[in-house]
Protein backbone atom coordinates (compact mmCIF):
# COMPACT_ATOMS: atom_id res chain seq x y z
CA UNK A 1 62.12 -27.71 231.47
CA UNK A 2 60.34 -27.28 228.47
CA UNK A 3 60.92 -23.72 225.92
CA UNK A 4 57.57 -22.26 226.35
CA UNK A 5 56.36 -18.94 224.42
CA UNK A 6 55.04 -16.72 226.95
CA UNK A 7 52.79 -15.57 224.53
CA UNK A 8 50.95 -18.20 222.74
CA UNK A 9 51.62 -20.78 225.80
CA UNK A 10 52.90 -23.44 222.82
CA UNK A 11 55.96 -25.43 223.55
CA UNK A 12 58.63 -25.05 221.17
CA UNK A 13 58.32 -28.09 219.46
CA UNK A 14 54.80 -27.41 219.44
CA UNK A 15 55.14 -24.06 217.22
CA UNK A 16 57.76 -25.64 214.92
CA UNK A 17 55.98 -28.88 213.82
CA UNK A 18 52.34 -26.39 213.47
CA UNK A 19 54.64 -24.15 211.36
CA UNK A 20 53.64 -20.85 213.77
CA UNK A 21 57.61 -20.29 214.72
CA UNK A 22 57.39 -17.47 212.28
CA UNK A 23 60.11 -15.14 213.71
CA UNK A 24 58.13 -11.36 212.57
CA UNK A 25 54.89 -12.42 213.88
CA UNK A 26 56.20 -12.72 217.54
CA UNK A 27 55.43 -9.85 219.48
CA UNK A 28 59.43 -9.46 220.21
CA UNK A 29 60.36 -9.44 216.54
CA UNK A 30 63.20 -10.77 215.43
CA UNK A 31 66.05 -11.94 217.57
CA UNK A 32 68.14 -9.08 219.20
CA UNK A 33 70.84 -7.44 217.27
CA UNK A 34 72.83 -7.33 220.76
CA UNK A 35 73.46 -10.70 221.48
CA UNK A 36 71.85 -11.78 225.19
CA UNK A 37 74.38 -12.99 227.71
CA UNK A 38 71.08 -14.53 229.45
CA UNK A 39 68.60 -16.61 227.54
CA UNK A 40 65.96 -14.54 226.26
CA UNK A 41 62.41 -15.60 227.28
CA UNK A 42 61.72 -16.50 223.48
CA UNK A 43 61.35 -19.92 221.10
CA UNK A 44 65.09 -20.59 220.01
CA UNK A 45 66.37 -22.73 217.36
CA UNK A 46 68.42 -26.01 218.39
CA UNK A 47 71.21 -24.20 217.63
CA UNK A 48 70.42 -21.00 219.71
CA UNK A 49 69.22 -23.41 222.73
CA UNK A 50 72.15 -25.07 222.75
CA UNK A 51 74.15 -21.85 223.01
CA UNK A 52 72.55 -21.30 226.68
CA UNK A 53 71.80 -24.63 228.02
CA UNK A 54 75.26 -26.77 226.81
CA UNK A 55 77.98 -24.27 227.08
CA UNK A 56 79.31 -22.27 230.34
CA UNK A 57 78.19 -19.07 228.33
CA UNK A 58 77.25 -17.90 225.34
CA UNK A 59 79.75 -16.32 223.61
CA UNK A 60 83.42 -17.50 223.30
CA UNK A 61 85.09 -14.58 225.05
CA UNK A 62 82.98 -15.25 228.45
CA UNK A 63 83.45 -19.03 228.58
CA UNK A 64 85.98 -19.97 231.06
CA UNK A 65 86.99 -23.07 229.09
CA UNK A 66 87.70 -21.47 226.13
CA UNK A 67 91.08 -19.77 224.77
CA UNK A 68 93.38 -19.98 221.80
CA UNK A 69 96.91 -21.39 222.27
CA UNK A 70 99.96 -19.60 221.84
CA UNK A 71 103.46 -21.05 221.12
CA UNK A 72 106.95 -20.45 221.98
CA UNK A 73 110.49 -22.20 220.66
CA UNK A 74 112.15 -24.03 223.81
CA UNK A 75 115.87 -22.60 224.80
CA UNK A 76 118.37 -25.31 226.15
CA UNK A 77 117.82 -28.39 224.07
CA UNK A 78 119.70 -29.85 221.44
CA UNK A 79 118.28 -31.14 218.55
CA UNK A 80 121.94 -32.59 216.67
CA UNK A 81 120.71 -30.41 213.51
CA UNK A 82 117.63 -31.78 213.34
CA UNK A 83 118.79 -34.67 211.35
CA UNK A 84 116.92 -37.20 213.09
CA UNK A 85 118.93 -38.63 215.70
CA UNK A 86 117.41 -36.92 218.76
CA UNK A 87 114.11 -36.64 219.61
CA UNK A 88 112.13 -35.38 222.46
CA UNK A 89 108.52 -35.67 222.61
CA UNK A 90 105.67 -36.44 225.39
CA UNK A 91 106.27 -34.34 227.91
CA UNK A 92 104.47 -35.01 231.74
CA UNK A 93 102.87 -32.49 233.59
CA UNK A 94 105.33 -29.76 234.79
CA UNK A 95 105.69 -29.50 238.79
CA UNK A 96 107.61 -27.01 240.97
CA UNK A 97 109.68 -27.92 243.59
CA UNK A 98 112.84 -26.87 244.81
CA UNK A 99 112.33 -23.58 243.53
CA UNK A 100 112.25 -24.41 239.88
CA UNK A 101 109.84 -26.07 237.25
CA UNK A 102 110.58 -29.72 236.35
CA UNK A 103 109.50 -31.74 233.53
CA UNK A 104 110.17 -35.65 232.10
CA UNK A 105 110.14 -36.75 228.87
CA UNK A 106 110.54 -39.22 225.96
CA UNK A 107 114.12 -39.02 224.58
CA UNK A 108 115.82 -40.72 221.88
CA UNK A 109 119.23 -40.58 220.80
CA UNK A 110 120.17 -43.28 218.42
CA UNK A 111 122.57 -43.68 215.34
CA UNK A 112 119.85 -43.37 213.02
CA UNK A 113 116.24 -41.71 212.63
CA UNK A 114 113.61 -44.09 212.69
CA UNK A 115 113.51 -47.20 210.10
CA UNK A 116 110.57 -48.85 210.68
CA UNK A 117 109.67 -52.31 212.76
CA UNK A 118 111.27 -54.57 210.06
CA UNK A 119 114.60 -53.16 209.68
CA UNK A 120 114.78 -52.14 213.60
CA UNK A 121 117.59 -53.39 215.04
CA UNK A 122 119.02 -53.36 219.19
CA UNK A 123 120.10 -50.05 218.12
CA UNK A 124 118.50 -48.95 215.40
CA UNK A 125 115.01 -47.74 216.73
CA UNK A 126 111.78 -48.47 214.22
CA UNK A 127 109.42 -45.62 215.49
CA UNK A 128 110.80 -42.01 216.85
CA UNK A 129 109.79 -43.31 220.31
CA UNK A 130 111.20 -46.55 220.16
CA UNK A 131 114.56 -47.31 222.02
CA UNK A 132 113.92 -44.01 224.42
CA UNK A 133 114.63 -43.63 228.44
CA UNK A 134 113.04 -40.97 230.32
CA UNK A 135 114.58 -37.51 230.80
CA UNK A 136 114.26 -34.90 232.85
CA UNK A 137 114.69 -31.10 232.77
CA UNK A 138 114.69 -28.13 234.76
CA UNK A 139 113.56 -24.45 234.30
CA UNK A 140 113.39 -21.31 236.58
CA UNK A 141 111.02 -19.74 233.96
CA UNK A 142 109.47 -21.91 231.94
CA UNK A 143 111.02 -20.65 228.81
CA UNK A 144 114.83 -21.68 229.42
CA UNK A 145 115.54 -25.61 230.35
CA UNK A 146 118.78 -27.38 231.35
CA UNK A 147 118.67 -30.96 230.90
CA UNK A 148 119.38 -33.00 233.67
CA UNK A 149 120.00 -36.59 232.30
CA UNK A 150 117.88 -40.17 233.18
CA UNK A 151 115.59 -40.37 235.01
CA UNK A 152 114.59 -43.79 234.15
CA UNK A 153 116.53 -45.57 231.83
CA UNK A 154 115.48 -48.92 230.18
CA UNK A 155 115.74 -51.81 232.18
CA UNK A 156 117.14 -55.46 232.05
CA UNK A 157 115.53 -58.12 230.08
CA UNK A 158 113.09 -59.23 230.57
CA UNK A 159 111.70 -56.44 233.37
CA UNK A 160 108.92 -54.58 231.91
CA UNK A 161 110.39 -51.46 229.65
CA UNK A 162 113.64 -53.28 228.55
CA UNK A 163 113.17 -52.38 224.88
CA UNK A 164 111.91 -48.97 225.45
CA UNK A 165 110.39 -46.77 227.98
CA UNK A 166 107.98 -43.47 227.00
CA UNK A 167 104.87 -41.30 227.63
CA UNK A 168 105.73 -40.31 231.18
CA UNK A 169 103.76 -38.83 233.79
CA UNK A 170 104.36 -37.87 236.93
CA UNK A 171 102.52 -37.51 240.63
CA UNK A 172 103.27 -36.43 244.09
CA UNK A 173 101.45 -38.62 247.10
CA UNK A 174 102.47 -38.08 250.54
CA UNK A 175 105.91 -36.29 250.00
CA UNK A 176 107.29 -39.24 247.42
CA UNK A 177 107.33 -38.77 243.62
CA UNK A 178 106.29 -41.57 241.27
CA UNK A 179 106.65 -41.28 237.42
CA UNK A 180 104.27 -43.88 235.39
CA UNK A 181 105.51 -44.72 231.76
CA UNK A 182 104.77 -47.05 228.91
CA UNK A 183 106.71 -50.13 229.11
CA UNK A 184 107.63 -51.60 225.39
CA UNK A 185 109.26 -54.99 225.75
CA UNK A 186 109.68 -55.16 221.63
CA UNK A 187 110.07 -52.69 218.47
CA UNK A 188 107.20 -50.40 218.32
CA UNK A 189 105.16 -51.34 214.67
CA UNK A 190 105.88 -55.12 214.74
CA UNK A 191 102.10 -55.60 216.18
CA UNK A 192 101.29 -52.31 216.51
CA UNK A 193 102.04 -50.50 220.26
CA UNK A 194 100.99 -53.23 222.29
CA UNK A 195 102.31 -51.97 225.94
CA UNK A 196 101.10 -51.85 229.78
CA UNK A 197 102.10 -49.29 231.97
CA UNK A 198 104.79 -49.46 234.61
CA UNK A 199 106.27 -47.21 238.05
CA UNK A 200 109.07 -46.07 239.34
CA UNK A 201 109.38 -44.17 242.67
CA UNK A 202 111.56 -41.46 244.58
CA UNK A 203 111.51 -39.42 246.96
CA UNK A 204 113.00 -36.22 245.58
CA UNK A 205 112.20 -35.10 241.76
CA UNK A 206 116.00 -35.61 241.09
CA UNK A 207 115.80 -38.86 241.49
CA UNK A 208 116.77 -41.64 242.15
CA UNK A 209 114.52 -43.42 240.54
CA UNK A 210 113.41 -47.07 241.88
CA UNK A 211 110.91 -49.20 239.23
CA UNK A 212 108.93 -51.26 240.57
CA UNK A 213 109.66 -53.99 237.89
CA UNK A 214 105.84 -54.83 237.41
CA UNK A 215 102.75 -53.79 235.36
CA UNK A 216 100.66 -51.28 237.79
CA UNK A 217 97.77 -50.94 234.78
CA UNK A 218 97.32 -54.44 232.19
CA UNK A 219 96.05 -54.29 229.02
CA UNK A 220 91.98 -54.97 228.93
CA UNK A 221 91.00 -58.65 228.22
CA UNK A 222 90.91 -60.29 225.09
CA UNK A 223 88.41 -58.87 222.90
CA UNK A 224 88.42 -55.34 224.74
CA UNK A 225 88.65 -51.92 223.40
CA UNK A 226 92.24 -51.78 225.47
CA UNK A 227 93.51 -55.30 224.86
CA UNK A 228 96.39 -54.23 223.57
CA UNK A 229 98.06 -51.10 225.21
CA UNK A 230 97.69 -48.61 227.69
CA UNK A 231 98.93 -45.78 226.58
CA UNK A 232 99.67 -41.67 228.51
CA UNK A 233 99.00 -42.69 232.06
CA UNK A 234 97.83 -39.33 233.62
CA UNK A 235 97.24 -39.23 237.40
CA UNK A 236 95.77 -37.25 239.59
CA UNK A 237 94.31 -36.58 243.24
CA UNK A 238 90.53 -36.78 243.35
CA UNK A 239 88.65 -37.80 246.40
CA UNK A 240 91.29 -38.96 248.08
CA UNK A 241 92.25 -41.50 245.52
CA UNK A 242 94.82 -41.74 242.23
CA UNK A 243 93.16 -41.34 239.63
CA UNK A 244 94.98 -42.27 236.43
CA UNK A 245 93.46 -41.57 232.88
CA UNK A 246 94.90 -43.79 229.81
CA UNK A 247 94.33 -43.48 226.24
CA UNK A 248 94.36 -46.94 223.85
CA UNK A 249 94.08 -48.04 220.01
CA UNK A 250 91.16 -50.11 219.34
CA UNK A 251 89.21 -51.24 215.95
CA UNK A 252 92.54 -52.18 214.33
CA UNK A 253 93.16 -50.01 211.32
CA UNK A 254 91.98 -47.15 211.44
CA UNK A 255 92.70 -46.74 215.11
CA UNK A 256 90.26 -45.67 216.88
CA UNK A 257 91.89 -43.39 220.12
CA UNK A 258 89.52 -43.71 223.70
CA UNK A 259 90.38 -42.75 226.69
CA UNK A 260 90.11 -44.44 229.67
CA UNK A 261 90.21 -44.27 233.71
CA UNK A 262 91.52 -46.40 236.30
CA UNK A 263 92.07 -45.89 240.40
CA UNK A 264 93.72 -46.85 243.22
CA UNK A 265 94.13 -46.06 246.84
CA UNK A 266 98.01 -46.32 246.42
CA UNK A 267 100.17 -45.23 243.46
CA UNK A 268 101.51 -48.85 243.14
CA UNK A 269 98.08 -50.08 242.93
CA UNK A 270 95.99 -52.05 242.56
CA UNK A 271 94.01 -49.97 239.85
CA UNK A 272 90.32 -50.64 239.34
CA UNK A 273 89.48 -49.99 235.94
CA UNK A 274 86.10 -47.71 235.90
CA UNK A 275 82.80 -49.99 234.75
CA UNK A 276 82.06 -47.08 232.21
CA UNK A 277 85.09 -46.89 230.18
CA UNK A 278 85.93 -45.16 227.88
CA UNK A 279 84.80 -42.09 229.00
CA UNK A 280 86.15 -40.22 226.48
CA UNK A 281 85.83 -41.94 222.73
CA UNK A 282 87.29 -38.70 220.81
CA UNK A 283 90.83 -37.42 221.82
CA UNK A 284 94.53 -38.78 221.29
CA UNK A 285 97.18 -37.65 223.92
CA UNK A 286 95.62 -37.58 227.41
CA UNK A 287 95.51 -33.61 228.90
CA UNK A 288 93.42 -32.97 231.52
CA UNK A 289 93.46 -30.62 234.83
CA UNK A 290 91.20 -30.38 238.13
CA UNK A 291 88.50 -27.21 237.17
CA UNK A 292 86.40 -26.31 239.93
CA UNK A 293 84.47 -29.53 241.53
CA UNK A 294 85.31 -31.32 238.84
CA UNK A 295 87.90 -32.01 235.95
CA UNK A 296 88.51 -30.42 232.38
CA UNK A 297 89.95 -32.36 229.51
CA UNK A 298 91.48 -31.43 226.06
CA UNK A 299 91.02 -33.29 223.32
CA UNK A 300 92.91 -33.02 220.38
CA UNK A 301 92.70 -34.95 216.92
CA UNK A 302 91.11 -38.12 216.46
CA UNK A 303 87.16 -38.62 217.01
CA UNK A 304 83.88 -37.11 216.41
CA UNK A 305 84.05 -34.61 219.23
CA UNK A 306 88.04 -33.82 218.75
CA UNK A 307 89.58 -30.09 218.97
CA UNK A 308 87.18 -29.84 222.05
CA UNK A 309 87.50 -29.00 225.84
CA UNK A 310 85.39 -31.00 227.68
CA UNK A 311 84.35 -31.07 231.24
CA UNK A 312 83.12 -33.60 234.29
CA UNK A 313 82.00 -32.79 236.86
CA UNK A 314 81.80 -36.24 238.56
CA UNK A 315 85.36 -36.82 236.73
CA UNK A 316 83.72 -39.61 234.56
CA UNK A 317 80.91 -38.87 232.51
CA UNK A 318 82.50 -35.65 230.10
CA UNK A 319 80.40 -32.81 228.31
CA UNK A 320 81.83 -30.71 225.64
CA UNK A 321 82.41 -27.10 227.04
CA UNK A 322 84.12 -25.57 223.88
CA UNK A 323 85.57 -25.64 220.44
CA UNK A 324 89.45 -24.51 220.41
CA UNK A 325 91.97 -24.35 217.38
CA UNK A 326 95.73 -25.53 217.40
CA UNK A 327 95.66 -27.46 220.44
CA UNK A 328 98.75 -28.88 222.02
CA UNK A 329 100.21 -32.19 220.79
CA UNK A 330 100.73 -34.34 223.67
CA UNK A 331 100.52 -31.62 226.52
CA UNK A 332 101.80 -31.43 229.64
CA UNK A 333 100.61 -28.31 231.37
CA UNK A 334 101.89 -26.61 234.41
CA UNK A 335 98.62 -27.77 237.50
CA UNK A 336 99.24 -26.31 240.85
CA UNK A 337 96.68 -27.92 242.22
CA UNK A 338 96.93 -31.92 240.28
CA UNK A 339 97.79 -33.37 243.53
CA UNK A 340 96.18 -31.45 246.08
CA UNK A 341 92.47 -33.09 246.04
CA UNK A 342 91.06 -29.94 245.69
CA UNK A 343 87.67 -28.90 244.92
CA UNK A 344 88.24 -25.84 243.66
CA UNK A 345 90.66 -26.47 240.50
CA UNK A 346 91.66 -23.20 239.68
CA UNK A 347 92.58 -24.47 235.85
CA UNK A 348 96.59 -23.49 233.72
CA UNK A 349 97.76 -21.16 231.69
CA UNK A 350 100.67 -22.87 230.49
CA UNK A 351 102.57 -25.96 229.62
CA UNK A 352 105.25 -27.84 227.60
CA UNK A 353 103.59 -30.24 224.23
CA UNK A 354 105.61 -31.10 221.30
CA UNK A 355 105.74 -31.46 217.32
CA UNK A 356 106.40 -34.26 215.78
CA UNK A 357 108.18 -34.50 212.20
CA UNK A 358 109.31 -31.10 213.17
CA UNK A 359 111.36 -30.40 209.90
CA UNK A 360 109.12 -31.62 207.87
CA UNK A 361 111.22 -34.73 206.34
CA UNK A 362 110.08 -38.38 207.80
CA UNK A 363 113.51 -39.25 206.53
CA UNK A 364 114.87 -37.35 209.84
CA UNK A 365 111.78 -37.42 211.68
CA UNK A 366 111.84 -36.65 215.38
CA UNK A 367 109.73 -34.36 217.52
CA UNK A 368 110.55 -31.41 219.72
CA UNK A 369 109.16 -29.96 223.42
CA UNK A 370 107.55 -26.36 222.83
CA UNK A 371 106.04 -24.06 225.38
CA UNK A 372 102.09 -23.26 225.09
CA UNK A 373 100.36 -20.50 226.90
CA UNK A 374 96.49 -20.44 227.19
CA UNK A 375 93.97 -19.02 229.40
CA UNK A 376 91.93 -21.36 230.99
CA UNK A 377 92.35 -20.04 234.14
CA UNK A 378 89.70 -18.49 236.59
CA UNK A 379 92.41 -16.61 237.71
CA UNK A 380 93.56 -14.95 235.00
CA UNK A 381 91.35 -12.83 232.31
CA UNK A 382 93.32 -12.15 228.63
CA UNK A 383 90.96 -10.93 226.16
CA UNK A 384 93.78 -11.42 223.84
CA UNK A 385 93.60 -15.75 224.36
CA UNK A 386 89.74 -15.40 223.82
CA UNK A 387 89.48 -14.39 220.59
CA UNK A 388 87.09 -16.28 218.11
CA UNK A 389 89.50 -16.91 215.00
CA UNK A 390 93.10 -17.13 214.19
CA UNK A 391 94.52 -16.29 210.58
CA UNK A 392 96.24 -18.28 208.85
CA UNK A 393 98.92 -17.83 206.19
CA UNK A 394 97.23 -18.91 201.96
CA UNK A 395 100.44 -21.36 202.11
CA UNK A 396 99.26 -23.35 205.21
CA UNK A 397 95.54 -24.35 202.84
CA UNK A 398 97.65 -25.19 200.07
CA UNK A 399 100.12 -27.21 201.91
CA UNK A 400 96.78 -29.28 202.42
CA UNK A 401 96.88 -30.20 198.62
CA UNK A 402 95.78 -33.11 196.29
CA UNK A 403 97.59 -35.83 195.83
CA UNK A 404 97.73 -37.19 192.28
CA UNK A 405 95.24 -39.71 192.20
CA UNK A 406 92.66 -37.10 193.59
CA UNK A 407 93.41 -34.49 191.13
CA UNK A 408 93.06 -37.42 188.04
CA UNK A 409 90.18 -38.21 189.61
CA UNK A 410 88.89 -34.62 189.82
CA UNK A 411 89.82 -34.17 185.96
CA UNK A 412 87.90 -37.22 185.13
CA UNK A 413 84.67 -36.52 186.56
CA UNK A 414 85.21 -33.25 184.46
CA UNK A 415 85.45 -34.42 181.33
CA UNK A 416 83.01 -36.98 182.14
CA UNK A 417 80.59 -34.34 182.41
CA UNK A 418 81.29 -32.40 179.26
CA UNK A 419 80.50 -35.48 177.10
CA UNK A 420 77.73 -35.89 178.80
């Protein structure tokens, strides 16, 4: 519908390109110092329009999608020092069953940190996920874990996995569990992270754990965005169906990080890759969760639209519904409802993500699990998670600092200018 001025009876675009969108000689004045929940029967700016026709509301504070994210250190896990030689990153979605929380994860725990592809060895790994088996944990509060062991180690030669298996996720279908993973049958770097995904099935989350010793998702065709990996395989339940969102690296170097979407009738297939994909081209780790009739997505980093929560109703075609800060690396949030083929997703508060390069020195890089909290929830209400700004410390900007080139550069184009 087009903006029209209920006074003059000129569209919008009609009083800007006449030059009559003068705000004073409106009969309402000037915009209202109290900021309208409801948009006001007035001409708006783009900016103003969008602020009631693209977001759920329009203020921060009363958008549902909105929150900041708070983080807490992990109890229970060992980290050898921090020197490098353990690392535990990627966590899947946290379930409950049992009568505790469980949650699997990329582990590593090698003689060395990471190396790089060409001096990799059978033991020594070249990237901080390379030479990992899937882990599992348990927690009866979300804050305290006790590792359990393997949940899927690395298989045989030459079954898909053998060199490394990572980026798990797991989903509940008729009473069994099935965990899908990244399946790297060579060092991580030596052509980049060229992997398909895999599937291994049991019927209790202890395990055990049967693969299914075949690729459940291929890479794309030659010459396709996804041609190389498939990368985070995230199901869940929607009309009946599996439906499994992927992230992969396309355009070489830079990557370029899409995600895509692929579903099936059964959890060991076959998927059908959706005509429109990717559905998401801004985003890096794949986070999403069933929100009302349709599904909500995080994405973090990478992309125009990254640091975004997005939303879909038709759980394809995604919208942007906010713009967060400090968003969760690789999150795996706690979904009652993931598996339930609801149509009322009732969102999360909480999850497990992780840091990578946690200390700070690549030389003993390796990442660790963390708890987030957030309120995205429509049944919870914290004013505290809706606020419009976090502060941060002066040290964190100039941590962001030039590197030596820049700052010669800088100099130059100073001194340029005074003999000019």
């Amino acid at each position: 519908m087009k903006n029209v001025c209920g006074w003059c009876g000129m569209t919008l675009a009609m009083l800007v390109l006449s030059g009559q969108l003068v705000a004073q000689n409106h009969p309402q004045g000037g915009f209202p110092y109290k900021f309208p929940d409801e948009k006001p029967d007035r001409p708006l700016s783009a900016a103003l329009e969008r602020n009631y026709t693209v977001y759920p509301a329009a203020r921060p504070e009363n958008n549902e999608l909105y929150t900041q994210f708070k983080y807490t250190r992990l109890e229970g896990f060992d980290y050898n020092g921090g020197d490098g030689t353990i690392s535990r990153r990627d966590p899947s979605k946290v379930i409950f069953a049992d009568g505790k929380y469980y949650v699997w994860y990329t582990k590593r725990h090698t003689p060395t940190p990471p190396q790089g592809a060409q001096n990799s060895t059978d033991t020594i790994p070249s990237a901080d996920w390379d030479l990992s088996d899937i882990w599992y944990a348990t927690s009866e509060d979300g804050f305290l874990w006790k590792e359990q062991g393997v949940a899927v180690p690395r298989p045989p030669q030459p079954n898909v996995g053998w060199r490394s298996v990572t980026t798990t996720d797991i989903l509940v279908w008729e009473g069994k569990y099935y965990l899908y993973y990244q399946g790297f049958m060579e060092a991580s770097g030596l052509r980049g992270d060229d992997c398909p995904v895999a599937v291994s099935s049991a019927d209790s989350p202890d395990g055990p754990w049967i693969p299914s010793n075949k690729i459940v998702i291929p890479n794309g065709a030659k010459g396709e965005w996804d041609q190389y990996s498939i990368h985070d395989p995230y199901p869940l339940v929607h009309d009946g169906k599996i439906y499994l969102y992927y992230k992969s690296d396309s355009n070489g170097k830079p990557n370029i990080r899409m995600h895509g979407l692929a579903i099936a009738d059964h959890p060991l297939g076959p998927f059908k890759k959706h005509p429109l994909n990717p559905v998401m081209g801004s985003g890096h780790e794949t986070t999403l969760f069933p929100f009302k009739s349709g599904v909500a997505a995080l994405v973090i980093r990478d992309g125009n639209e990254h640091n975004t929560i997005q939303y879909a109703e038709d759980w394809v075609n995604f919208e942007i519904q906010s713009i967060v800060e400090l968003m969760p690396n690789a999150g795996g949030p706690f979904i009652a409802d993931a598996f339930t083929n609801t149509t009322d997703g009732r969102g999360i508060t909480w999850g497990l993500s992780h840091f990578t390069n946690a200390t700070g020195d690549w030389k003993a890089n390796h990442a660790i699990l963390a708890r987030f909290d957030c309120d995205l929830s429509l049944d919870v209400n914290d004013p505290a998670m809706k606020k419009h700004h976090v502060y941060f410390p002066v040290e964190l900007f100039f941590n962001q600092k030039l590197s030596k080139a820049q700052r010669d550069r800088a100099i130059e184009v100073a001194r340029q200018r005074q003999t000019e």
